[in-house]
C-alpha atoms as a PDB file:
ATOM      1  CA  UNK A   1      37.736 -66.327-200.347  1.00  0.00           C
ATOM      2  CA  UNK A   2      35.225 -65.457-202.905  1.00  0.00           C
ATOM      3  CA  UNK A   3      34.551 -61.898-204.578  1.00  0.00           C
ATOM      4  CA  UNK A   4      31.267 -61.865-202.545  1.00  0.00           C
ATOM      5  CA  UNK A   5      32.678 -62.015-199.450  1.00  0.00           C
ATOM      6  CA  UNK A   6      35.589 -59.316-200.436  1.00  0.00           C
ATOM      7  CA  UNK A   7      32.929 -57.167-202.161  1.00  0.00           C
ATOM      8  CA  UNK A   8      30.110 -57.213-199.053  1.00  0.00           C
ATOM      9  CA  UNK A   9      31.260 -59.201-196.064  1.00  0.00           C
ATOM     10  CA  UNK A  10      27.950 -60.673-194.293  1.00  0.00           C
ATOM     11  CA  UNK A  11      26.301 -60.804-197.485  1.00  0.00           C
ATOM     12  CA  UNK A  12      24.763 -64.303-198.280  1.00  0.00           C
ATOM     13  CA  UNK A  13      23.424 -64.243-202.206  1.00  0.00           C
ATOM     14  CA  UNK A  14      19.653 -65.043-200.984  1.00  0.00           C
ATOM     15  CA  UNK A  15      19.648 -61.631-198.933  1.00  0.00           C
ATOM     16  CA  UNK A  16      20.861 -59.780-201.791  1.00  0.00           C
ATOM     17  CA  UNK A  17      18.535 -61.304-203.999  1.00  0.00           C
ATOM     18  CA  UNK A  18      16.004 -60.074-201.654  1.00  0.00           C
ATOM     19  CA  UNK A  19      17.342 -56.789-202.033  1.00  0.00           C
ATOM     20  CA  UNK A  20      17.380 -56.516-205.457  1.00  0.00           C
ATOM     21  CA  UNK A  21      13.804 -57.709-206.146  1.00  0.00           C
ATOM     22  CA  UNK A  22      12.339 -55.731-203.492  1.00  0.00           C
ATOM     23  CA  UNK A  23      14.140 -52.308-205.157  1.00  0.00           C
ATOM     24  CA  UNK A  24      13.149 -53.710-208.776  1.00  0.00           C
ATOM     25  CA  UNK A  25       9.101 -54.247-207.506  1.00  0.00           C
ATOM     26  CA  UNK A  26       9.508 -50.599-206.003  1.00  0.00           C
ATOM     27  CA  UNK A  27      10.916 -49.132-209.014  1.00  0.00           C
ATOM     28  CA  UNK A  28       7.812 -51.032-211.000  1.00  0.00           C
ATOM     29  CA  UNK A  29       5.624 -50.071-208.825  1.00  0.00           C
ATOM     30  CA  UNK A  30       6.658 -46.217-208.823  1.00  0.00           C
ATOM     31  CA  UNK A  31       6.813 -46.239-212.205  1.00  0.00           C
ATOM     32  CA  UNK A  32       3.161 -48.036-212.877  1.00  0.00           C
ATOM     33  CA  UNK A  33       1.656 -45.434-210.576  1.00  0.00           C
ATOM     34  CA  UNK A  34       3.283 -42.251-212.345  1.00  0.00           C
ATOM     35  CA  UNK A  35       1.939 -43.967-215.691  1.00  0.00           C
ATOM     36  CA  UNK A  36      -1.480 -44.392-214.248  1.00  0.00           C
ATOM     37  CA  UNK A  37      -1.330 -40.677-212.675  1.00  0.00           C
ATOM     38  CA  UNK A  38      -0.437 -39.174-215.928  1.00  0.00           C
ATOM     39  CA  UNK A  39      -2.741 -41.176-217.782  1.00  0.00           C
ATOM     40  CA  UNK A  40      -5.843 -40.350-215.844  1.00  0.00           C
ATOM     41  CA  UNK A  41      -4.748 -36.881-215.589  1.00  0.00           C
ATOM     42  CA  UNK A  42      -5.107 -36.146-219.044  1.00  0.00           C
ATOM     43  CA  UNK A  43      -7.438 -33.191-220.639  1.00  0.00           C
ATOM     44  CA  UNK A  44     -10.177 -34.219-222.973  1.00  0.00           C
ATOM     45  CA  UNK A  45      -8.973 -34.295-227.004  1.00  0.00           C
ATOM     46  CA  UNK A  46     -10.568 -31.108-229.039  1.00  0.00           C
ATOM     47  CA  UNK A  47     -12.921 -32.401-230.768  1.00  0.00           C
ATOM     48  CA  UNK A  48     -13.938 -31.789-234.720  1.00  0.00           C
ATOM     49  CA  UNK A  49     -16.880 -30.147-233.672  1.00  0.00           C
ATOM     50  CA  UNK A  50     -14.697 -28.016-230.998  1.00  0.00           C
ATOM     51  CA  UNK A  51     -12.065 -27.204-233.497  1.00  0.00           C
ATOM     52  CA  UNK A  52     -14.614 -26.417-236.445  1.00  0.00           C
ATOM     53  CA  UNK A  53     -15.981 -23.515-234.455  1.00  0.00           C
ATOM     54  CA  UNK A  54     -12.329 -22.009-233.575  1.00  0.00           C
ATOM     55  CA  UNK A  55     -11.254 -22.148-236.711  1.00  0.00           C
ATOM     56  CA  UNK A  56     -14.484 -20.440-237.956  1.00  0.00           C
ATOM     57  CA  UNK A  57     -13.620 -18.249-235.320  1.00  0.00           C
ATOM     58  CA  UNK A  58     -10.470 -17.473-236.324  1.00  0.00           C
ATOM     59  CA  UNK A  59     -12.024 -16.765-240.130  1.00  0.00           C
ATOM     60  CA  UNK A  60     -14.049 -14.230-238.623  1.00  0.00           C
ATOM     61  CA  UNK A  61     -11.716 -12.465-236.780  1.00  0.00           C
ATOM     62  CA  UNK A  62      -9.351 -11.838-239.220  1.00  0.00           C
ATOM     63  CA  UNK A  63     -11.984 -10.922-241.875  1.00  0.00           C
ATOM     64  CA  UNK A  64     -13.143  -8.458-239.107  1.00  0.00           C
ATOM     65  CA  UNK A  65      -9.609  -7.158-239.068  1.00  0.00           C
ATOM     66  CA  UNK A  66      -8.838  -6.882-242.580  1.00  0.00           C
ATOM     67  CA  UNK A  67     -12.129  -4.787-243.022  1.00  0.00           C
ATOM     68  CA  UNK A  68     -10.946  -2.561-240.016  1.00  0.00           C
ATOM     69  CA  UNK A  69      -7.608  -2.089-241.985  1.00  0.00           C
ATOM     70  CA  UNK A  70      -8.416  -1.198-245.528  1.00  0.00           C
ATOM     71  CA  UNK A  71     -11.773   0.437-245.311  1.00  0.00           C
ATOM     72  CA  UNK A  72     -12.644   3.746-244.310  1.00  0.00           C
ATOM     73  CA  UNK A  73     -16.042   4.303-241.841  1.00  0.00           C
ATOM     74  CA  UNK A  74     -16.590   6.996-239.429  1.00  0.00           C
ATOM     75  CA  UNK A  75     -16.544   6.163-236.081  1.00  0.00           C
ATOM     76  CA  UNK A  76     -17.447   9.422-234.795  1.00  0.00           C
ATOM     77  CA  UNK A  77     -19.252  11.577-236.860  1.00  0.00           C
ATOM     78  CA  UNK A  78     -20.309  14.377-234.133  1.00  0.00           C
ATOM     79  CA  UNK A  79     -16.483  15.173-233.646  1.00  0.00           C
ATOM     80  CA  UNK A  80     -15.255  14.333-237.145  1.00  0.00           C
ATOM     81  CA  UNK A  81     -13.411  11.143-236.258  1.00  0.00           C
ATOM     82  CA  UNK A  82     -13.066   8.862-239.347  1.00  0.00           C
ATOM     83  CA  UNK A  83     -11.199   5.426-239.698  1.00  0.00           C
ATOM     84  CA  UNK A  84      -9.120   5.312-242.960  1.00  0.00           C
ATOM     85  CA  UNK A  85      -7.274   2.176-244.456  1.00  0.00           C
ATOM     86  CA  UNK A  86      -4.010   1.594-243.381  1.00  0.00           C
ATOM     87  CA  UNK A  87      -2.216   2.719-246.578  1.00  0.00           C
ATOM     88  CA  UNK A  88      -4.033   5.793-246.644  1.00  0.00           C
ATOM     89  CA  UNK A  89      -2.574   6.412-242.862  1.00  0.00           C
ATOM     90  CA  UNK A  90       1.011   6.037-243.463  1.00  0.00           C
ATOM     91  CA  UNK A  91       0.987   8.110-246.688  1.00  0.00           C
ATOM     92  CA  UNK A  92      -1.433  10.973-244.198  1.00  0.00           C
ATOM     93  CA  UNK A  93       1.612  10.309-241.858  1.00  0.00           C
ATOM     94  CA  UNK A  94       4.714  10.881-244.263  1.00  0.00           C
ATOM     95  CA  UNK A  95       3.171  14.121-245.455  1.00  0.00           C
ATOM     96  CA  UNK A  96       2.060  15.503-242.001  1.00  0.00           C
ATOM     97  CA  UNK A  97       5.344  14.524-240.486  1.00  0.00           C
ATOM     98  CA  UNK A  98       7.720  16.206-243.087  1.00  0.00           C
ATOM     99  CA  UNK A  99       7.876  18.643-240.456  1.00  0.00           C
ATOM    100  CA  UNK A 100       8.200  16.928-236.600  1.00  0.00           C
ATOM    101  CA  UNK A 101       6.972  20.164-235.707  1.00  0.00           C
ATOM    102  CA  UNK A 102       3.925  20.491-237.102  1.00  0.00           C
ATOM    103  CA  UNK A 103       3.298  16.881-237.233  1.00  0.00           C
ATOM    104  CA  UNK A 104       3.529  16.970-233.226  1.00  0.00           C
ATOM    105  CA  UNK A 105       1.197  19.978-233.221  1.00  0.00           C
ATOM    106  CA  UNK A 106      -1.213  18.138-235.094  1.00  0.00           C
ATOM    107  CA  UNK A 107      -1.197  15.142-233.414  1.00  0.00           C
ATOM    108  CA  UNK A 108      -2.018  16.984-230.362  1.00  0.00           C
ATOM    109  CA  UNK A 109      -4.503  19.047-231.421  1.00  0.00           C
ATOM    110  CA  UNK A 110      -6.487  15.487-232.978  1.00  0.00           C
ATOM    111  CA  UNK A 111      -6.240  13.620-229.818  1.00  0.00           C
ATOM    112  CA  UNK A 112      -7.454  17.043-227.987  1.00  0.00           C
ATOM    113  CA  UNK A 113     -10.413  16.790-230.067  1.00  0.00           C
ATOM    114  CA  UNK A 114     -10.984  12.935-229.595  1.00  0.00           C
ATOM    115  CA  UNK A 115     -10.484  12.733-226.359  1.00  0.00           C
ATOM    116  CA  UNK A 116     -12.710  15.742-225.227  1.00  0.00           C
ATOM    117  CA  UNK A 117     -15.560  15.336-222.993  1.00  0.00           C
ATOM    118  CA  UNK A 118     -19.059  16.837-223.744  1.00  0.00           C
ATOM    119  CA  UNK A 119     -20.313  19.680-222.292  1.00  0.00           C
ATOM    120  CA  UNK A 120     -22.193  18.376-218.632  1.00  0.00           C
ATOM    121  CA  UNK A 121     -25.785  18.487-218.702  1.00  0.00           C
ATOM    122  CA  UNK A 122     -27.699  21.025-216.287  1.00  0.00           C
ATOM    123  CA  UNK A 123     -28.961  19.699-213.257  1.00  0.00           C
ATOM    124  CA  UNK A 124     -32.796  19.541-213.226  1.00  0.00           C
ATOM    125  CA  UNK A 125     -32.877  21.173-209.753  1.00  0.00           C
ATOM    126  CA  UNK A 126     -31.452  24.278-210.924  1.00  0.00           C
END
């Protein structure tokens, strides 16, 4: 008896043959159509002209930033609201908050006055 017939009885080699080139053209074919899938699935490259404007993008964003951080400007002049660079904050912020106390009362009272709405106008019916 051979080791064919012990290992799969009814077995002839030309039906497993079949067998295995049928799962092998599946497998290929699978495969071939996952490749083509993926490949026609696939975003657009950035261009240099794409990635030349975000990256002058990016330039002006963080030159826009490091002006907002170490420059002073007033943003609102009418309630005496004032952006300072950064430095200038945390050294304001060590002093004010040598006492939490105070420093809490303060803060308070400066978002009070930011936040504070303007007086409503009188109605022109009245």
């Amino acid at each position: 008896m051979r080791l064919w017939d012990r290992c799969c009885p009814g077995w002839d080699a030309a039906r497993a043959g079949a067998w295995f080139v049928g799962a092998a053209g599946t497998m290929l074919l699978v495969g071939g159509l996952a490749w083509w899938v993926f490949h026609r699935t696939q975003p657009p490259g950035v261009d240099t002209a794409r990635a030349t404007l975000r990256y002058s993008n990016l330039v002006e964003i963080r030159a826009a930033a490091h002006t907002a951080l170490t420059t002073a400007e007033p943003i609102d002049k009418a309630k005496g609201i004032y952006r300072i660079p950064i430095t200038n904050a945390m050294e304001l912020m060590l002093r004010l908050w040598q006492d939490p106390a105070a420093g809490r009362a303060d803060l308070l009272a400066r978002i009070e006055k930011a936040t504070a709405k303007p007086p409503e106008k009188p109605s022109e019916y009245e």
